[in-house]
N, C-alpha and C. Protein backbone atom coordinates (compact mmCIF):
# COMPACT_ATOMS: atom_id res chain seq x y z
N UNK A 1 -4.02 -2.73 -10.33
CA UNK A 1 -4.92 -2.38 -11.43
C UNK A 1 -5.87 -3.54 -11.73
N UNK A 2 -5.05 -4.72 -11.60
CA UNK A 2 -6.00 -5.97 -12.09
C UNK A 2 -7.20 -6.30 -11.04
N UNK A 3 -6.83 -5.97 -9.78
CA UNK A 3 -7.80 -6.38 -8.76
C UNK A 3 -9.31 -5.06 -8.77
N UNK A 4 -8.84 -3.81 -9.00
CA UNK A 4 -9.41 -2.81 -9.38
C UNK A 4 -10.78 -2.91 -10.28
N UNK A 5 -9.66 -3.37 -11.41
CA UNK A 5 -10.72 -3.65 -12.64
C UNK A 5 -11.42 -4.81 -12.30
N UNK A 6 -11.22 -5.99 -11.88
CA UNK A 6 -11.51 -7.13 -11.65
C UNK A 6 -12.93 -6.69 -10.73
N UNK A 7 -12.23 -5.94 -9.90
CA UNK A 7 -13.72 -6.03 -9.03
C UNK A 7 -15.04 -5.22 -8.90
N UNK A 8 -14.31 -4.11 -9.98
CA UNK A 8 -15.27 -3.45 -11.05
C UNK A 8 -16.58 -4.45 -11.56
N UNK A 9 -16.07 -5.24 -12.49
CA UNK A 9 -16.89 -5.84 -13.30
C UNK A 9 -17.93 -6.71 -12.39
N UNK A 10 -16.89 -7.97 -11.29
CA UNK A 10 -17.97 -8.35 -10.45
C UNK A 10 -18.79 -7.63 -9.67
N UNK A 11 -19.10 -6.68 -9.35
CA UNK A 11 -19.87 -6.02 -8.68
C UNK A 11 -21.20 -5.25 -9.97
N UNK A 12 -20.46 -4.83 -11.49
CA UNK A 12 -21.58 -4.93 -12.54
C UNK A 12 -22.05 -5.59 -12.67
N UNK A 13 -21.52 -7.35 -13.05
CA UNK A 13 -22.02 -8.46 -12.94
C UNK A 13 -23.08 -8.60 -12.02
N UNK A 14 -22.57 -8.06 -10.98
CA UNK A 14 -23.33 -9.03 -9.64
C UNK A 14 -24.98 -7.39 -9.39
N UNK A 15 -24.79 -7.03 -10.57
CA UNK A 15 -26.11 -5.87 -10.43
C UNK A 15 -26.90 -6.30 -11.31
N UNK A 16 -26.69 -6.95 -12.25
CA UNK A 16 -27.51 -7.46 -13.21
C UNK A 16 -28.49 -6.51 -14.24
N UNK A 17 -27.90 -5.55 -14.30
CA UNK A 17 -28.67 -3.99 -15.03
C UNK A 17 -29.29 -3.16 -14.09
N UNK A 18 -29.63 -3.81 -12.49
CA UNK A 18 -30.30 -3.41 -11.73
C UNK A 18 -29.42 -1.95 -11.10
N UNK A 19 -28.83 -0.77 -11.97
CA UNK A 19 -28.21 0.41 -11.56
C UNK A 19 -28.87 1.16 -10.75
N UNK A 20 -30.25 0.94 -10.45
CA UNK A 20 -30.61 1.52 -9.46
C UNK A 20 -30.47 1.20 -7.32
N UNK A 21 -29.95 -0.38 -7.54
CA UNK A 21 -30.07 -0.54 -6.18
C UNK A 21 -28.60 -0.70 -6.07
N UNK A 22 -27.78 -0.67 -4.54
CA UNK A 22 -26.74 -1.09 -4.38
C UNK A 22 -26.62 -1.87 -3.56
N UNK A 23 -24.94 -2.27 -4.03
CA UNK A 23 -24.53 -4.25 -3.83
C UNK A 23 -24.88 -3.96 -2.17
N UNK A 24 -25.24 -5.13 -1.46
CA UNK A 24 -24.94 -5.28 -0.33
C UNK A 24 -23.70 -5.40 0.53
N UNK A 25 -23.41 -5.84 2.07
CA UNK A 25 -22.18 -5.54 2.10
C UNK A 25 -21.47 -6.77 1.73
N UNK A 26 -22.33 -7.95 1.78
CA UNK A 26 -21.99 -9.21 1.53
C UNK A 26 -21.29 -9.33 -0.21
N UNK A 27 -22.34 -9.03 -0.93
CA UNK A 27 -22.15 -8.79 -2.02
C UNK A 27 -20.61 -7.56 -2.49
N UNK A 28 -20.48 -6.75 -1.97
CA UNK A 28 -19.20 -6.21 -1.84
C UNK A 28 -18.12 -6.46 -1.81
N UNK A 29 -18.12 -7.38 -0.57
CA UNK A 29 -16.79 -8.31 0.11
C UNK A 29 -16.37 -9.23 -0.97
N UNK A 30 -18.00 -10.23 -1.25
CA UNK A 30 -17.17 -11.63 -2.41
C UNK A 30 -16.90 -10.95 -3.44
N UNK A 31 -16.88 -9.44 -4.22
CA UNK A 31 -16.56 -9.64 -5.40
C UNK A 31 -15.21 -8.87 -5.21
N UNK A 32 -14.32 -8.17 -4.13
CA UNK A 32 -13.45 -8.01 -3.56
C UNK A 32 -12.93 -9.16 -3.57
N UNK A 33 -13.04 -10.80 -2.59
CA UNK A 33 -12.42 -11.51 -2.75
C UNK A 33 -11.79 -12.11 -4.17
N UNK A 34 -13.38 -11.97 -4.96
CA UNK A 34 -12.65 -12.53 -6.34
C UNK A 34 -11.95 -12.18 -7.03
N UNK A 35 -11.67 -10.72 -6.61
CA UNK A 35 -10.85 -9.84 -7.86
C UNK A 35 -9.79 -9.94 -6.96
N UNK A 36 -9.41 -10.21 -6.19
CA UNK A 36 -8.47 -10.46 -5.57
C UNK A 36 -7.26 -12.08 -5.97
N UNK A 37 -8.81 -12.98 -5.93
CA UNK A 37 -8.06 -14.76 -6.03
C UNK A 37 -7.70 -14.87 -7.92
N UNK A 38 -8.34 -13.61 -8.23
CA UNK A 38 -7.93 -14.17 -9.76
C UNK A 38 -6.16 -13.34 -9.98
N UNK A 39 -6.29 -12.41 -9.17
CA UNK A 39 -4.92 -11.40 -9.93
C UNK A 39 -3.70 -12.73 -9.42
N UNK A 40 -3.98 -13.74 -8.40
CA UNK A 40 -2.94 -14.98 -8.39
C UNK A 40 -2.10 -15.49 -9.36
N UNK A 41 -2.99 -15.40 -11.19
CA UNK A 41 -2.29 -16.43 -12.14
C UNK A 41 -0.97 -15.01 -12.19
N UNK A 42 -1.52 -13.52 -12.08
CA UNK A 42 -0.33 -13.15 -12.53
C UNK A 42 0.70 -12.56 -11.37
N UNK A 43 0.42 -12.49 -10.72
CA UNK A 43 1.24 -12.31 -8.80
C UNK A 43 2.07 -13.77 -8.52
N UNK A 44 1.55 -14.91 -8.86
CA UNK A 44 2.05 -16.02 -8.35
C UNK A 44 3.30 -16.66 -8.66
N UNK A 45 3.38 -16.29 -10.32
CA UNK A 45 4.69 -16.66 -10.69
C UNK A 45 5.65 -15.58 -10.68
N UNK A 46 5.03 -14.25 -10.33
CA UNK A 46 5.94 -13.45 -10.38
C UNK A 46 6.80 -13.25 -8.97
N UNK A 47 5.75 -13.79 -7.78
CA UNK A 47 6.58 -13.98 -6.62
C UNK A 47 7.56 -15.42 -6.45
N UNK A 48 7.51 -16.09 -7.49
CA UNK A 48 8.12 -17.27 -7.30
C UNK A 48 9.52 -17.20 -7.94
N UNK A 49 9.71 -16.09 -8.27
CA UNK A 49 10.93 -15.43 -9.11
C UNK A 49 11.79 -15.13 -8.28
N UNK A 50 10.97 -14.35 -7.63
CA UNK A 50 11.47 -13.03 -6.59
C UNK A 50 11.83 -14.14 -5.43
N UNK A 51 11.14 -15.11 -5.23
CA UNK A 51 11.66 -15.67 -3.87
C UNK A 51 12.44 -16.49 -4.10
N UNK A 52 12.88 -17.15 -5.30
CA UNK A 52 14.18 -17.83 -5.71
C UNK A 52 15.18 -16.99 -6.15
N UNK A 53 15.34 -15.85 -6.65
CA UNK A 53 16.01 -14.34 -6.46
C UNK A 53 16.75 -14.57 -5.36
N UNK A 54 15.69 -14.53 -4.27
CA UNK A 54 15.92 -13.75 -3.03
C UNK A 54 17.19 -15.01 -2.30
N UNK A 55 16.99 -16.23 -2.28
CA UNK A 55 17.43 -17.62 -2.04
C UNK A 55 18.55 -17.69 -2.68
N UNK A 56 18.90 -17.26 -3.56
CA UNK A 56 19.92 -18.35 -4.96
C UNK A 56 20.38 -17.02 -5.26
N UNK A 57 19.78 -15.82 -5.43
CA UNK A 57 20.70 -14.98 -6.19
C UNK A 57 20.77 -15.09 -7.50
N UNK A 58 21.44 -14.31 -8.50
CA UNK A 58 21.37 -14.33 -10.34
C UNK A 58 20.12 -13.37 -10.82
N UNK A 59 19.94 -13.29 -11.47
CA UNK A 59 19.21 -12.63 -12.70
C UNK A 59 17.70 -13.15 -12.83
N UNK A 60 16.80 -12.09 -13.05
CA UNK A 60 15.44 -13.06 -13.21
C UNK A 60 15.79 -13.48 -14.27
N UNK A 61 16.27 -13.69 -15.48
CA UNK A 61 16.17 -15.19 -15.94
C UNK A 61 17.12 -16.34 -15.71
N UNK A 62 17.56 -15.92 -15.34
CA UNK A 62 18.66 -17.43 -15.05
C UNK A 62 17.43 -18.03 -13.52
N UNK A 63 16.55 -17.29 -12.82
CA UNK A 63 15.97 -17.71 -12.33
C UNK A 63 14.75 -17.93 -12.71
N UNK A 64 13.94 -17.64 -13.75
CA UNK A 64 13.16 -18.22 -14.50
C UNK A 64 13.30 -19.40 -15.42
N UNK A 65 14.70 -19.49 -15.59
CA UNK A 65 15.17 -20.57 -16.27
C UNK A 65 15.13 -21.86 -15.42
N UNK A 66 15.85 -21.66 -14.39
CA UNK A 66 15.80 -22.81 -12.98
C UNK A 66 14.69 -23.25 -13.13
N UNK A 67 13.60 -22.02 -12.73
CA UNK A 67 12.19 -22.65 -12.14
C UNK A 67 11.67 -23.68 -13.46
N UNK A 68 11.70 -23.30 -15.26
CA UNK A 68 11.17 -24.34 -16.36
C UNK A 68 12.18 -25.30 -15.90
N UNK A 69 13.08 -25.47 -15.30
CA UNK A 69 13.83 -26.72 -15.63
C UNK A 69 13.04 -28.04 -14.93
N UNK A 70 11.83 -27.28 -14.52
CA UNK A 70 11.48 -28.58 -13.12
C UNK A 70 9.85 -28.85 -13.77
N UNK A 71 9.94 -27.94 -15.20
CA UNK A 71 8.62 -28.48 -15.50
C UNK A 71 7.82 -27.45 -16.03
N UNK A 72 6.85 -27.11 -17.17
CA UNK A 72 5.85 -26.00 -16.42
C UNK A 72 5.21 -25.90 -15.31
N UNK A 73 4.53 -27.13 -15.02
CA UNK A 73 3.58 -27.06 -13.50
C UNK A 73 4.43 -26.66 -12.41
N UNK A 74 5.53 -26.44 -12.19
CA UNK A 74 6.16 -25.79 -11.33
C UNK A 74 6.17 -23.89 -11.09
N UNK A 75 5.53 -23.70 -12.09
CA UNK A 75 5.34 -22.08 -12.39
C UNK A 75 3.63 -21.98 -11.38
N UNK A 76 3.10 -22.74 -11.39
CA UNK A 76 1.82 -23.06 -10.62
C UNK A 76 2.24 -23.43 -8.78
N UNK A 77 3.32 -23.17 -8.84
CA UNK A 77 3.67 -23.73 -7.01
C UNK A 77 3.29 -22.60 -6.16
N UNK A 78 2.23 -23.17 -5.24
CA UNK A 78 2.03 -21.90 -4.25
C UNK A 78 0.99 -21.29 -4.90
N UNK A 79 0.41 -21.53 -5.85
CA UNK A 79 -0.81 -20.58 -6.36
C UNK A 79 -2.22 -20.80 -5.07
N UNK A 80 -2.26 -21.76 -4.92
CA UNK A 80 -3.32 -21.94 -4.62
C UNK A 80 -3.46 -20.99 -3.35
N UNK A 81 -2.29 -21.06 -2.28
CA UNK A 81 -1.92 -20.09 -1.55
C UNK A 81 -1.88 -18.91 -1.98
N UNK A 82 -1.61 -18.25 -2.85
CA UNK A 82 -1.15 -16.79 -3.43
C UNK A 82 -2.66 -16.70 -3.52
N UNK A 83 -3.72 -17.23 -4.17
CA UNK A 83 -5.12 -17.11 -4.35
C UNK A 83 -5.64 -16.59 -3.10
N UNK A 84 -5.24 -17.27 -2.05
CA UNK A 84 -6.50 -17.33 -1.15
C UNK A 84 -6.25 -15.90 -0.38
N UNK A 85 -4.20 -16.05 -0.23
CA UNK A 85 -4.38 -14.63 0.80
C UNK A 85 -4.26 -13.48 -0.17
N UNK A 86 -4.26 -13.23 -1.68
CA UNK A 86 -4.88 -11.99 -2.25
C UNK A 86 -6.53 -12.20 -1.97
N UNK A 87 -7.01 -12.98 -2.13
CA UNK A 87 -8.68 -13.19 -2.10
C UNK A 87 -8.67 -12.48 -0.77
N UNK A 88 -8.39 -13.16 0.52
CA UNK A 88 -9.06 -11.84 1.83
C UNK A 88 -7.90 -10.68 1.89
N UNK A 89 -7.08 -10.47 1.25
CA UNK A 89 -5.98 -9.47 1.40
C UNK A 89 -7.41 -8.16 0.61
N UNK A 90 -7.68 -8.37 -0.51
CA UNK A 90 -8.54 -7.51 -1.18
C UNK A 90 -9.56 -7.12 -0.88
N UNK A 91 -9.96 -8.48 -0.13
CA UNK A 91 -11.54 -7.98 0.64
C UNK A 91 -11.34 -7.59 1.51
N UNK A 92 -9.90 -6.95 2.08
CA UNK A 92 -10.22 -6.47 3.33
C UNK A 92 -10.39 -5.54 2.76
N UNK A 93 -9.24 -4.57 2.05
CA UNK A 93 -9.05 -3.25 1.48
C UNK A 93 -10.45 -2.85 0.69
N UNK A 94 -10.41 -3.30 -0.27
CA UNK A 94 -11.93 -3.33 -1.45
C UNK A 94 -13.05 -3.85 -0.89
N UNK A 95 -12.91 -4.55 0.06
CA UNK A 95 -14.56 -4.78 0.45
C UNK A 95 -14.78 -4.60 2.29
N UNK A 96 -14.54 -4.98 2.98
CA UNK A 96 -14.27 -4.39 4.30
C UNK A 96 -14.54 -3.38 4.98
N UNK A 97 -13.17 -2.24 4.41
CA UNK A 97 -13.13 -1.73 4.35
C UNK A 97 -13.68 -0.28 4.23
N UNK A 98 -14.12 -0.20 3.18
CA UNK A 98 -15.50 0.42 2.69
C UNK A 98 -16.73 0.39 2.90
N UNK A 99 -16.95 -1.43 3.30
CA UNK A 99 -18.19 -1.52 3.91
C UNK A 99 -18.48 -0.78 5.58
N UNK A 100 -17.67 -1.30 5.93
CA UNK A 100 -17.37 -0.58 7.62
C UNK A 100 -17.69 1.16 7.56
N UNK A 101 -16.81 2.07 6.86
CA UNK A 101 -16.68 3.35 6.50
C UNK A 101 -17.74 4.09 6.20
N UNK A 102 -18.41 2.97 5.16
CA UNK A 102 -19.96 3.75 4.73
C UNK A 102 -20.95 3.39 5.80
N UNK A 103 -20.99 2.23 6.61
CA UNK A 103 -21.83 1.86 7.39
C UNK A 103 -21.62 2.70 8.47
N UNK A 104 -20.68 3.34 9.09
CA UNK A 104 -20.65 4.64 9.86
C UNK A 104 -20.88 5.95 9.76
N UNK A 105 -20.83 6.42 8.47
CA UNK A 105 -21.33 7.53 7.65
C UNK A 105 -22.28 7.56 7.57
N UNK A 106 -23.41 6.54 7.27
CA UNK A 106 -24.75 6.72 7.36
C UNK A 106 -25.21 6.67 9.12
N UNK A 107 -24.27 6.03 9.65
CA UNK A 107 -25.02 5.61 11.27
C UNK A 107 -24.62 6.51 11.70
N UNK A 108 -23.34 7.39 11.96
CA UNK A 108 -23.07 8.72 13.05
C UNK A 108 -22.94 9.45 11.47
N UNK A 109 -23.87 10.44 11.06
CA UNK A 109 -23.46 11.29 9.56
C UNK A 109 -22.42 12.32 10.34
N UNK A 110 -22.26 12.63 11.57
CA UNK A 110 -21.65 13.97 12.26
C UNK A 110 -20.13 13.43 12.47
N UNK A 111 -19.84 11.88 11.87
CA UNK A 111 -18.79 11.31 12.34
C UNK A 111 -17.72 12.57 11.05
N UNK A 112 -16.47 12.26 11.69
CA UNK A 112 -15.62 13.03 10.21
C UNK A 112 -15.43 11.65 9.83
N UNK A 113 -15.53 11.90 8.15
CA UNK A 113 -14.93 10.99 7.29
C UNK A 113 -13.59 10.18 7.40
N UNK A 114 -12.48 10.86 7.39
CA UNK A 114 -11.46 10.33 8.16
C UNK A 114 -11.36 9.42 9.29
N UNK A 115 -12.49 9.82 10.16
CA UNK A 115 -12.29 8.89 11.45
C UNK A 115 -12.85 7.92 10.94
N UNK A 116 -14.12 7.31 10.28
CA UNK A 116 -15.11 6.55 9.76
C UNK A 116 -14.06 5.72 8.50
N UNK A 117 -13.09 6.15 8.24
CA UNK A 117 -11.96 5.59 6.94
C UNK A 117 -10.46 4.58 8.05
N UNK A 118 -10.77 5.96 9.31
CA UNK A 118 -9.23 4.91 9.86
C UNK A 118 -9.77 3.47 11.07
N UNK A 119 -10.85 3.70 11.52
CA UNK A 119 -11.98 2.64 11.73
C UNK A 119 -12.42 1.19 11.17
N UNK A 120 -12.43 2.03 9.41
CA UNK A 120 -12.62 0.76 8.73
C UNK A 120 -11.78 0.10 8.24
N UNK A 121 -10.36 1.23 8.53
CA UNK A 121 -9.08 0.80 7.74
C UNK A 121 -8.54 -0.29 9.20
N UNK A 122 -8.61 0.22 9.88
CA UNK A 122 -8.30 -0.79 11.05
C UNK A 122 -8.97 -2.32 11.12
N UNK A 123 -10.58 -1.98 10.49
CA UNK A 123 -11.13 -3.78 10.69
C UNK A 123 -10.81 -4.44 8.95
N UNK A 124 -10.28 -3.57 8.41
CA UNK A 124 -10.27 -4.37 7.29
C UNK A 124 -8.48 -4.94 6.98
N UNK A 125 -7.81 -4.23 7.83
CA UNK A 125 -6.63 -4.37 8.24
C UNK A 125 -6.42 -6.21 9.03
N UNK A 126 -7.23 -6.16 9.93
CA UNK A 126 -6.91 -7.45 10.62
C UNK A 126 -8.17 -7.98 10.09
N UNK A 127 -8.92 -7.92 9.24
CA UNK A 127 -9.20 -9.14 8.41
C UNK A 127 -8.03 -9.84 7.14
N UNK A 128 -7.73 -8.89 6.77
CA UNK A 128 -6.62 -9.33 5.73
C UNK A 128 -5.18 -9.43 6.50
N UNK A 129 -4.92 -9.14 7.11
CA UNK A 129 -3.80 -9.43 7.64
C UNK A 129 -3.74 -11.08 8.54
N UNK A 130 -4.74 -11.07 9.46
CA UNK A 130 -4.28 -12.73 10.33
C UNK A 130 -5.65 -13.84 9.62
N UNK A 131 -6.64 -13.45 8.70
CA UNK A 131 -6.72 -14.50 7.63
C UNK A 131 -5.84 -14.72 6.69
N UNK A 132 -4.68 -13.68 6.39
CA UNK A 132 -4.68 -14.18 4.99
C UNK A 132 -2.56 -14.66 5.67
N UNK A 133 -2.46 -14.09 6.84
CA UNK A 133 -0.92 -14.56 7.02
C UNK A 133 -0.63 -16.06 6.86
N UNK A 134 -1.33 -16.95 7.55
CA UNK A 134 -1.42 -18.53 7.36
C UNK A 134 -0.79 -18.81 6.09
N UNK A 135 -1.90 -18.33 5.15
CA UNK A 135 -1.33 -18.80 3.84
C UNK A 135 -0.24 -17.95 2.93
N UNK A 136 0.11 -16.67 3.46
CA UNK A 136 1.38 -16.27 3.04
C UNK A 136 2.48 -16.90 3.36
N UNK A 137 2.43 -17.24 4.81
CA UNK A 137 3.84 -18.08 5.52
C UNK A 137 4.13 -19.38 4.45
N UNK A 138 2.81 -20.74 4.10
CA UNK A 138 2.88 -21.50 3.62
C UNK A 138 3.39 -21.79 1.94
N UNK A 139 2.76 -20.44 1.60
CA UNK A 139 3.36 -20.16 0.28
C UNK A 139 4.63 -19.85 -0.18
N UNK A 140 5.60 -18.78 0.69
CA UNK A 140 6.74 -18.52 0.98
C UNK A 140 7.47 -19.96 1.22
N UNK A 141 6.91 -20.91 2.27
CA UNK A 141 8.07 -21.90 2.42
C UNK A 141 8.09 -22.56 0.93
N UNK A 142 6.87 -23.06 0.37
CA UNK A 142 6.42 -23.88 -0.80
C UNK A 142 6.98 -23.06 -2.62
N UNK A 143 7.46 -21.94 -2.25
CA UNK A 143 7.82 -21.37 -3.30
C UNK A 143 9.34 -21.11 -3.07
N UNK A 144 9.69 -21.04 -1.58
CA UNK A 144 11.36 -20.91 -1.52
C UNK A 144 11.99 -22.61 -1.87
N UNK A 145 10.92 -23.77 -2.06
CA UNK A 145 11.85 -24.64 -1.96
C UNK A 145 11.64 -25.66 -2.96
N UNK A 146 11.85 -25.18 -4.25
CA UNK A 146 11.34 -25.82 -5.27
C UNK A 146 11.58 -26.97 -5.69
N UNK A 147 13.09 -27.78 -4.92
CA UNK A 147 13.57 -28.71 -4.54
C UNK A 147 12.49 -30.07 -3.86
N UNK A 148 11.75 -29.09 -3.02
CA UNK A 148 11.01 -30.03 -2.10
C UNK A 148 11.54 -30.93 -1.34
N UNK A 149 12.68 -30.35 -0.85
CA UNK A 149 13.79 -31.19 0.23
C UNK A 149 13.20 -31.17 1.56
N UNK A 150 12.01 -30.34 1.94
CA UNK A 150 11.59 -29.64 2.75
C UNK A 150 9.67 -29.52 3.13
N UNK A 151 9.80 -28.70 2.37
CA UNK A 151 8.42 -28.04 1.82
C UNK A 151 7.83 -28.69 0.67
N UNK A 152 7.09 -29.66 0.61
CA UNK A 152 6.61 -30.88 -0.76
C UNK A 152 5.24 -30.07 -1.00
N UNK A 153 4.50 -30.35 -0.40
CA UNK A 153 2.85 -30.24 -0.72
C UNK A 153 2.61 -29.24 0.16
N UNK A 154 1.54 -28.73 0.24
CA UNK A 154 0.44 -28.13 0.92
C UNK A 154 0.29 -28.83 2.60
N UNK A 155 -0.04 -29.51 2.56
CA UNK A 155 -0.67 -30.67 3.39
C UNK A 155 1.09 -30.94 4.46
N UNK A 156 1.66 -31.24 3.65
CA UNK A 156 3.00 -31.43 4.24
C UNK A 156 3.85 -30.41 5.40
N UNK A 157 3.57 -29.17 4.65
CA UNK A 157 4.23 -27.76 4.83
C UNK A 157 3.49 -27.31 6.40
N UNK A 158 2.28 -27.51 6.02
CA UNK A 158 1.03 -27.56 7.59
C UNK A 158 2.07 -28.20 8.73
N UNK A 159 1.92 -29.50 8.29
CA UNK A 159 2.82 -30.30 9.18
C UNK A 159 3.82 -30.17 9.82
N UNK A 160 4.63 -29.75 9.38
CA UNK A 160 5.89 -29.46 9.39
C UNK A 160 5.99 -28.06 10.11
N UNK A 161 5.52 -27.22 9.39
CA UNK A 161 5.35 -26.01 10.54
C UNK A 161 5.02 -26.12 11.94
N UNK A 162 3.66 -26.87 11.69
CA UNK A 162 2.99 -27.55 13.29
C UNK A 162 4.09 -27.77 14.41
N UNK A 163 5.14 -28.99 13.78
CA UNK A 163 5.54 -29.75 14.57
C UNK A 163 6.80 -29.18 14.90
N UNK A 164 6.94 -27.90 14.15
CA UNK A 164 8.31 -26.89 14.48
C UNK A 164 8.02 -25.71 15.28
N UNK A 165 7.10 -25.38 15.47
CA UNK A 165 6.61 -24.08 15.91
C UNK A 165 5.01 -24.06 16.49
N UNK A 166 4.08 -25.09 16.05
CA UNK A 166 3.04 -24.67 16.62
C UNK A 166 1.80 -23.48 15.73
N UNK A 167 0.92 -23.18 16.36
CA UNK A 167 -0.09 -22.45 15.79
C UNK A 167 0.89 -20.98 15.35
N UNK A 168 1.87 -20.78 16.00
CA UNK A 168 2.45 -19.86 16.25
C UNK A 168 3.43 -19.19 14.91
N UNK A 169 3.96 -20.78 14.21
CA UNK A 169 4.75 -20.69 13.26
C UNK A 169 4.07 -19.94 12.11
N UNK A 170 2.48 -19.68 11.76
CA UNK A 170 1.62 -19.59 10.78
C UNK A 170 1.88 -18.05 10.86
N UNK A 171 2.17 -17.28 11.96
CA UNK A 171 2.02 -15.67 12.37
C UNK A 171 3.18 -15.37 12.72
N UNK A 172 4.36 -15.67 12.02
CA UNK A 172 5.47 -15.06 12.61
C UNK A 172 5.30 -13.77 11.50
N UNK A 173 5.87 -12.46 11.61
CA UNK A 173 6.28 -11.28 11.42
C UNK A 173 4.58 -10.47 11.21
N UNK A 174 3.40 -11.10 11.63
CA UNK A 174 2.25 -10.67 11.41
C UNK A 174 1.94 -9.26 12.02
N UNK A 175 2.32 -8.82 13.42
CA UNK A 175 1.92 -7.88 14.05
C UNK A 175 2.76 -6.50 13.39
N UNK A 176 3.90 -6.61 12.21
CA UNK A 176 4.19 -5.94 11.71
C UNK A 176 3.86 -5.66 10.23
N UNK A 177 3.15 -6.67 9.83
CA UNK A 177 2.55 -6.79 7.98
C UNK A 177 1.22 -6.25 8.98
N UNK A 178 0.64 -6.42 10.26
CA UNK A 178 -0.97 -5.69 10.30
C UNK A 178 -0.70 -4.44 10.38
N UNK A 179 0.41 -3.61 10.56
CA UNK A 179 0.43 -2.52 11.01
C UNK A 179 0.70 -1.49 9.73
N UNK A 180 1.48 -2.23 8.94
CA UNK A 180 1.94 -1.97 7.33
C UNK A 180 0.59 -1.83 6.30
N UNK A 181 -0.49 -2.90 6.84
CA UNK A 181 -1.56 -2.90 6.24
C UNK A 181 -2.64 -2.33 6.34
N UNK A 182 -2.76 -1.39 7.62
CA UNK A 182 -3.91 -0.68 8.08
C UNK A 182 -3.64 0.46 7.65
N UNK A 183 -2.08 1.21 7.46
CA UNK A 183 -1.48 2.16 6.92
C UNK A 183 -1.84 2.47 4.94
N UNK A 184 -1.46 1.09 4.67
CA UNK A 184 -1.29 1.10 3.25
C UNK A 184 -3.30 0.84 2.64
N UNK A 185 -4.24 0.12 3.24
CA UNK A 185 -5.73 0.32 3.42
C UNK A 185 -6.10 1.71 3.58
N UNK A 186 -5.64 2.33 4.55
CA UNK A 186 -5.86 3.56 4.50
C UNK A 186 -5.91 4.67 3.32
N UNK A 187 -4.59 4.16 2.80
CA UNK A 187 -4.52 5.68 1.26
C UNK A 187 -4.79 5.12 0.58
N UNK A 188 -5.12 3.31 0.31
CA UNK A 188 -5.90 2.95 -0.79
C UNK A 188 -7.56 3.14 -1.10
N UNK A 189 -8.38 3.26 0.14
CA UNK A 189 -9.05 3.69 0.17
C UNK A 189 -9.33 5.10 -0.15
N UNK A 190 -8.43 5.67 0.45
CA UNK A 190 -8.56 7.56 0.13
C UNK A 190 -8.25 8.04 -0.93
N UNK A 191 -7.28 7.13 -2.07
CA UNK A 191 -7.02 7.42 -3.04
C UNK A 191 -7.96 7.04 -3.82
N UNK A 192 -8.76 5.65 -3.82
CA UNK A 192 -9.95 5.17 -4.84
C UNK A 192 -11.15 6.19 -4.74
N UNK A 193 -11.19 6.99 -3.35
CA UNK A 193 -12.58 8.17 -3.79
C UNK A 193 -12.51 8.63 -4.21
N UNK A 194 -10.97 9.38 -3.72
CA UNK A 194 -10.22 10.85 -4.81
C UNK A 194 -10.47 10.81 -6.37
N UNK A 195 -9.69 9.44 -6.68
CA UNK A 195 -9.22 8.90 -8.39
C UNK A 195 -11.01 8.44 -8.97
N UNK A 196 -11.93 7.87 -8.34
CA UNK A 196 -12.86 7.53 -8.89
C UNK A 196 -13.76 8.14 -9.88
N UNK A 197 -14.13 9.24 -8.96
CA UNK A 197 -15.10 10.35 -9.55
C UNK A 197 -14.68 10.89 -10.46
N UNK A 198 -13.19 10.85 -10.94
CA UNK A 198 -12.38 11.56 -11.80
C UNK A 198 -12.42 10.75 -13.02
N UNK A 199 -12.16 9.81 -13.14
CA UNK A 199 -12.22 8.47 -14.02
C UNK A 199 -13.71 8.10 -14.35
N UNK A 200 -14.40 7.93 -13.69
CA UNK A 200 -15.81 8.09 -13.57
C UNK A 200 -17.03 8.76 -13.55
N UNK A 201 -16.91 9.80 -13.66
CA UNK A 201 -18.01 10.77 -13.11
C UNK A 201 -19.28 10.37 -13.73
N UNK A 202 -19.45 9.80 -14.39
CA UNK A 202 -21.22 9.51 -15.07
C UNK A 202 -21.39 8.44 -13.33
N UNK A 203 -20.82 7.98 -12.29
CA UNK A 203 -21.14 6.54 -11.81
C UNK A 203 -21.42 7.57 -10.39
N UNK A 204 -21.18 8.57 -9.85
CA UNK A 204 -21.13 9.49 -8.60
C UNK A 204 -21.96 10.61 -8.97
């Protein structure tokens, strides 16, 4: 909902009253990314729950409790990561996506819609999927290890992966989150035309 609304507004924003022309595809994509890097403050700590949950076991609060014991700025671990791969995770779906779909609709009009949706769901699929895996992997180690016995910084975590695995370590379980994602792009797209006009109708 937050990325939704979020990228609602940047794209009003980014019209400037000008309701008569529409965003470009460029213009599309960044305000997709942004509504994407902002829903982070509230995705970020909520995955940092879930992945000390997932580690340690107990109750979200006895694991919310853990995580204040190390500070507030520890509720901030991994954001910067959580930012970047919602930022192209969204632009693939919300901006990509759509851009691709409509840009075939106008270029073959005889195309079916569907095909012109699983097309774009496919390139907006492996844009968000092997840009944005890098920084899921890094975030996951940096949020499972709040200790920092391991996983310290940003900069560190790179390293360390590197020298364990290679370019390789950045894309482990990827060819199955792209396949999850071209699926789940798909009815998000088909559902935002459906739901739009309905919610909207003064804007179609």
């Amino acid at each position: 909902v937050w990325q939704f609304t979020v990228n609602g507004r940047l794209k009003k924003a980014m019209l400037k009253g000008e309701m008569s022309r529409e965003l470009t595809a460029g213009e599309q994509i960044v305000a997709a990314i942004g509504a994407g890097g902002t829903s982070a403050v509230i995705g970020g700590p909520l995955e940092l729950i879930m992945i000390q949950q997932q580690r340690k076991g107990g109750s979200l609060l006895s694991a919310a409790s853990q995580i204040s014991s190390y500070g507030t700025s520890m509720w901030t671990r991994g954001l910067t990561m959580t930012a970047l791969r919602e930022g192209v995770y969204t632009g693939g779906y919300l901006g990509v996506t759509p851009v691709i779909r409509e840009l075939l609709q106008k270029s073959f009009p005889s195309w079916n819609e569907e095909g012109c949706r699983a097309i774009g769901s496919v390139c907006g699929g492996l844009f968000a999927c092997y840009l944005s895996h890098p920084c899921d992997t890094i975030k996951t180690c940096i949020q499972g290890d709040i200790e920092g016995a391991k996983f310290k910084t940003h900069s560190s975590t790179v390293s360390t992966l590197l020298s364990e695995g290679g370019i390789s370590s950045f894309y482990r379980g990827a060819p199955w989150r792209l396949f999850r994602q071209i699926i789940g792009i798909f009815v998000l797209d088909k559902a935002r035309m459906t739901i739009s006009p309905m919610l909207f109708p003064d804007r179609f």
